[in-house]
C-alpha atoms as a PDB file:
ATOM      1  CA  UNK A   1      85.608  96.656 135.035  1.00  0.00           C
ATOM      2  CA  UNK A   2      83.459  98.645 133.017  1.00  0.00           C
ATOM      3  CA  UNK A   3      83.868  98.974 129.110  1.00  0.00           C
ATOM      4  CA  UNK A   4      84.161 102.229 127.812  1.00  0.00           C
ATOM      5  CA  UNK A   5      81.907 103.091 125.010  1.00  0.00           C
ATOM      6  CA  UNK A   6      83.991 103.033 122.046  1.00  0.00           C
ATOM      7  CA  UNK A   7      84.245  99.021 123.097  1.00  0.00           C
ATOM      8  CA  UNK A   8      80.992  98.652 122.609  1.00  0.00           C
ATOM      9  CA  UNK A   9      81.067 100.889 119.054  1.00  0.00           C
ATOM     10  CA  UNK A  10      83.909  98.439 118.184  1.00  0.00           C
ATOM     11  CA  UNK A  11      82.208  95.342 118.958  1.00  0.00           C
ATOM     12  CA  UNK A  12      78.764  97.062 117.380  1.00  0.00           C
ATOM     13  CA  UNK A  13      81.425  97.042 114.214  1.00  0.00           C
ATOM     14  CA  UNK A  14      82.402  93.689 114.542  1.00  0.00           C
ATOM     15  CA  UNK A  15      78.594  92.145 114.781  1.00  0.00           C
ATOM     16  CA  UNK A  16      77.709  93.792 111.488  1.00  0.00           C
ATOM     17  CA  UNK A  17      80.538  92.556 110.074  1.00  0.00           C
ATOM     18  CA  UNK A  18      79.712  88.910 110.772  1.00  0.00           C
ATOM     19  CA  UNK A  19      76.126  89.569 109.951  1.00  0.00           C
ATOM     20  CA  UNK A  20      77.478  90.689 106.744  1.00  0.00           C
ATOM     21  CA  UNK A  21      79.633  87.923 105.659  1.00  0.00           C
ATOM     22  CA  UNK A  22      76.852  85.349 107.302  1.00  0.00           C
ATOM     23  CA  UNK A  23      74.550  87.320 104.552  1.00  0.00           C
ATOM     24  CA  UNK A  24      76.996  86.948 101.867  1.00  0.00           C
ATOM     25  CA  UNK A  25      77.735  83.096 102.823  1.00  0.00           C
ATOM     26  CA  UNK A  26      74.157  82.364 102.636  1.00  0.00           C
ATOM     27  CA  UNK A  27      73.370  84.281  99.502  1.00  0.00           C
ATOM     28  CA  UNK A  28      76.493  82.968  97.294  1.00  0.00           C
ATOM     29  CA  UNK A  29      75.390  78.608  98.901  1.00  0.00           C
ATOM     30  CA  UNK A  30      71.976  79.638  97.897  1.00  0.00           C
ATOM     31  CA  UNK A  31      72.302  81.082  94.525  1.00  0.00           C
ATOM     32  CA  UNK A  32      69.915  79.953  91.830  1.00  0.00           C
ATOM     33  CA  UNK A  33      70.991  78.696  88.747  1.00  0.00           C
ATOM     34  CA  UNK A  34      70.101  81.407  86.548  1.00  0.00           C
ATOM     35  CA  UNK A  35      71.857  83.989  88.787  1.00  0.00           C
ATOM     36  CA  UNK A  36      75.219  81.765  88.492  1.00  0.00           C
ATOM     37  CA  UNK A  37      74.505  81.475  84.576  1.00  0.00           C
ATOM     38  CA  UNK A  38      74.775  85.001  84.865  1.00  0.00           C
ATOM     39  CA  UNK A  39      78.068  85.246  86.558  1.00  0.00           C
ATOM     40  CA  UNK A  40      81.010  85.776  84.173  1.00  0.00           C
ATOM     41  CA  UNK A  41      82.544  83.259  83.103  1.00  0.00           C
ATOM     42  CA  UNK A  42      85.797  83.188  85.579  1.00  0.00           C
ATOM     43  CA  UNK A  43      83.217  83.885  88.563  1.00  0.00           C
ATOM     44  CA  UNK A  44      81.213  81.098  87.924  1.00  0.00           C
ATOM     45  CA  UNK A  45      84.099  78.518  87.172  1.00  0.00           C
ATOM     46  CA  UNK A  46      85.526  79.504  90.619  1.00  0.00           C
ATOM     47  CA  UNK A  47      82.545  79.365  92.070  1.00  0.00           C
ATOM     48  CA  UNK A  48      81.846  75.692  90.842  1.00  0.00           C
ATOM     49  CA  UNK A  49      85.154  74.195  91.167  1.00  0.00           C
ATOM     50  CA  UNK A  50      85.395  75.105  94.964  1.00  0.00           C
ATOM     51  CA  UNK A  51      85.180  71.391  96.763  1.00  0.00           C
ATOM     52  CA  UNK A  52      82.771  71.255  99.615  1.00  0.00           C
ATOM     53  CA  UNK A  53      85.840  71.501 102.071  1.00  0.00           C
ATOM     54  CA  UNK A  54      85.959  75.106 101.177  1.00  0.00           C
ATOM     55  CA  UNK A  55      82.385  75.641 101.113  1.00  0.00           C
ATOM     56  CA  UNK A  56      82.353  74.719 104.689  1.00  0.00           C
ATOM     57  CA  UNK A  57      85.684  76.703 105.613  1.00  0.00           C
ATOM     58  CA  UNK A  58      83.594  79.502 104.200  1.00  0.00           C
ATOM     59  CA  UNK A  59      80.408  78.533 106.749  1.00  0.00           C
ATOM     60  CA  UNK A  60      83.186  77.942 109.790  1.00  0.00           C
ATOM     61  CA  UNK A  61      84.720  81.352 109.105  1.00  0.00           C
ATOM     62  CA  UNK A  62      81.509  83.606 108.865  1.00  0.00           C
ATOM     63  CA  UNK A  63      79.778  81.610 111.815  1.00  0.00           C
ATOM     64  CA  UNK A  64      82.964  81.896 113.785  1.00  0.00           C
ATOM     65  CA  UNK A  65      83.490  85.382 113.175  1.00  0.00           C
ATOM     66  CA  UNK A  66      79.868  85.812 114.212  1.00  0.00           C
ATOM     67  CA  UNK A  67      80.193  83.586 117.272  1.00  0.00           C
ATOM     68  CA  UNK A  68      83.449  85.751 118.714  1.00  0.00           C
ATOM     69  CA  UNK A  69      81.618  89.208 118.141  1.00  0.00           C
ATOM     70  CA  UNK A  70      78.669  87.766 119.991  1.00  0.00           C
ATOM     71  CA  UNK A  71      80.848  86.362 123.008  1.00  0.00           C
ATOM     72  CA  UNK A  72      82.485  89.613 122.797  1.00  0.00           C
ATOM     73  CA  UNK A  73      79.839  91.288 123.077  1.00  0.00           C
ATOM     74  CA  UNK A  74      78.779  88.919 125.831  1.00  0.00           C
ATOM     75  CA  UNK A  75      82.395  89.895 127.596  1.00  0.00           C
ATOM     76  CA  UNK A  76      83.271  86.617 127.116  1.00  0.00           C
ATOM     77  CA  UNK A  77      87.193  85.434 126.740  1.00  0.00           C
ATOM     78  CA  UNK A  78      86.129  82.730 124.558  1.00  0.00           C
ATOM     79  CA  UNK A  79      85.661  85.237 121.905  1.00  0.00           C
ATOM     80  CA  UNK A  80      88.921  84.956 121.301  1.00  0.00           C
ATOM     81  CA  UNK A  81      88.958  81.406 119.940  1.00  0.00           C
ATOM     82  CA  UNK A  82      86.114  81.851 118.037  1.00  0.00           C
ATOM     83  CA  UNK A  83      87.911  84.741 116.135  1.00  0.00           C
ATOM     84  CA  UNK A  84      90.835  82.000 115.915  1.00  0.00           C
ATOM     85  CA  UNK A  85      88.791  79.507 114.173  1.00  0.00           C
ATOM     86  CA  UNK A  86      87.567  82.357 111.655  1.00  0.00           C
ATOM     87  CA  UNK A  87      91.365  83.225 110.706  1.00  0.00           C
ATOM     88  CA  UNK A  88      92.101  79.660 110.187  1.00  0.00           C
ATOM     89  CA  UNK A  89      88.990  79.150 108.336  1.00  0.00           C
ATOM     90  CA  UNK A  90      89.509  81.979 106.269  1.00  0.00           C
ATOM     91  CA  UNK A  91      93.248  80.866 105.494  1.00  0.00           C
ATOM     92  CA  UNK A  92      91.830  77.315 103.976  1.00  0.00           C
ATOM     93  CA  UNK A  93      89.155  79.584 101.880  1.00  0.00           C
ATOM     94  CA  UNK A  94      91.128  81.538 100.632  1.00  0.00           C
ATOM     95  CA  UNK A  95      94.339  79.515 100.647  1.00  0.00           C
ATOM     96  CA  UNK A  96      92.718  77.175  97.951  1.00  0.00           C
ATOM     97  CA  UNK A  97      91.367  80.247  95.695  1.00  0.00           C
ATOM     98  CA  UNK A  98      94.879  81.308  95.889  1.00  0.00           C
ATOM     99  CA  UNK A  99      96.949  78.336  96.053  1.00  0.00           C
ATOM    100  CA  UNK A 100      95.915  74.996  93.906  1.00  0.00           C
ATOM    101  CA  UNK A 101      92.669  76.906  92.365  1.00  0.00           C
ATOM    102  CA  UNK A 102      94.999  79.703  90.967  1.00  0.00           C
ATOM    103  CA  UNK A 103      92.733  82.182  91.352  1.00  0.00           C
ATOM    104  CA  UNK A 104      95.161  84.975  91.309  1.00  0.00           C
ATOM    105  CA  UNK A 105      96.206  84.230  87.979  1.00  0.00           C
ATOM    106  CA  UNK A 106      92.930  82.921  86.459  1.00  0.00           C
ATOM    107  CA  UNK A 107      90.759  86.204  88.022  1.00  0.00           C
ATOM    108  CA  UNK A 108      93.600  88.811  88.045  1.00  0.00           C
ATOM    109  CA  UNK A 109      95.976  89.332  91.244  1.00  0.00           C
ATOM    110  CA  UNK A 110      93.322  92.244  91.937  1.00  0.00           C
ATOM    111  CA  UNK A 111      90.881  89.772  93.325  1.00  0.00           C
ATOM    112  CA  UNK A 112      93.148  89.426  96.459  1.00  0.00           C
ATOM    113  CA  UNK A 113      92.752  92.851  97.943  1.00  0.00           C
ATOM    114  CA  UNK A 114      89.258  91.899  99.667  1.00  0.00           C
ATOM    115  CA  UNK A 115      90.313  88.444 101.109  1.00  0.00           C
ATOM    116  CA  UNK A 116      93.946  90.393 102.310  1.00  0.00           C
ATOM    117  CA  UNK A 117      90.797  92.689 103.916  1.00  0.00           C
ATOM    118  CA  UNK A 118      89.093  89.764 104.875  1.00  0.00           C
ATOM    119  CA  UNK A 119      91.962  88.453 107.072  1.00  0.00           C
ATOM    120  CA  UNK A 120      93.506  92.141 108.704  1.00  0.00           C
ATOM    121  CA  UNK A 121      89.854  92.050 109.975  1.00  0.00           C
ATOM    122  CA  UNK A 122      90.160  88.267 111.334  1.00  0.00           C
ATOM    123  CA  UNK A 123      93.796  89.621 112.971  1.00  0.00           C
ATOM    124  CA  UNK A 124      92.139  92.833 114.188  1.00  0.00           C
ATOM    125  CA  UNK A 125      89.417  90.988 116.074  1.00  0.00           C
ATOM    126  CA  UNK A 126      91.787  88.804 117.605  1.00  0.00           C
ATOM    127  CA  UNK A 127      94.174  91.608 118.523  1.00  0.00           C
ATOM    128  CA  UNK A 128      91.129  93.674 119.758  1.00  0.00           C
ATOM    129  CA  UNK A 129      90.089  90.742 121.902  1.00  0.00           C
ATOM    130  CA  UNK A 130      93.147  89.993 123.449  1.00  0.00           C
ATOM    131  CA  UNK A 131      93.405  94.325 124.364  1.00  0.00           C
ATOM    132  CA  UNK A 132      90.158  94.550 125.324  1.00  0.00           C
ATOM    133  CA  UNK A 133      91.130  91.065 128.026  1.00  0.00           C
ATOM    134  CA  UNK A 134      94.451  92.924 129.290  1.00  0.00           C
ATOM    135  CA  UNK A 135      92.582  95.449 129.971  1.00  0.00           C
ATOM    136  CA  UNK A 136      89.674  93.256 132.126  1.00  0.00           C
ATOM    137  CA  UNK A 137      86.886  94.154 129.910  1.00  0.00           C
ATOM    138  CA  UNK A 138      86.054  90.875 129.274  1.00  0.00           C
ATOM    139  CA  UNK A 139      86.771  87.605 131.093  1.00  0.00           C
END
């Protein structure tokens, strides 16, 4: 069955999105020394302190997310799972910033807005995937 196009807008959407956090993945695993000197001084502590476990949560939930918007874009039911992955991914990530890093109190309660963000986009894909199968657009 044929997409309509507002799919294909919403799936355009989703593909910049993971391009976007691949982007900011890479950038923040790359950064130089003097540009983390420059953090402030609660940025850079969390930054450091964050054990390789949630480094690569942070690499499984960008590539994920990317992965499912490609297969989605690919009409592909898999997408689905990939978008799974993300959202549990995302949940260790930020589940340790929030959780036994403290985060919330050490950087302010404000920092949580953009992960709460972060996952209602990881639920939305998943919910959009799973509308978009019911409906036979992808399979």
């Amino acid at each position: 069955m044929a997409a309509p196009t507002w799919f294909w807008i919403v799936v355009a959407v989703f593909i910049l999105w993971g391009l976007m956090g691949c982007w900011a993945c890479y950038s923040q695993l790359t950064i130089t020394p003097e540009k983390l000197a420059a953090l402030p001084d609660a940025q850079r502590d969390a930054w450091t302190a964050q054990p390789g476990l949630v480094k690569f949560a942070y690499v499984v939930a960008v590539g994920a997310g990317l992965a499912g918007a490609l297969l989605l874009a690919a009409r592909m039911d898999a997408a689905r799972w990939a978008f799974v992955v993300s959202l549990i991914a995302v949940v260790i990530q930020f589940g340790w910033f929030f959780g036994p890093y403290r985060g919330g109190q050490k950087l302010g309660w404000g920092t949580a807005g953009f992960p709460l963000f972060i996952v209602a986009m990881c639920v939305i894909q998943i919910w959009f995937t799973c509308f978009a199968a019911a409906r036979g657009w992808i399979g």
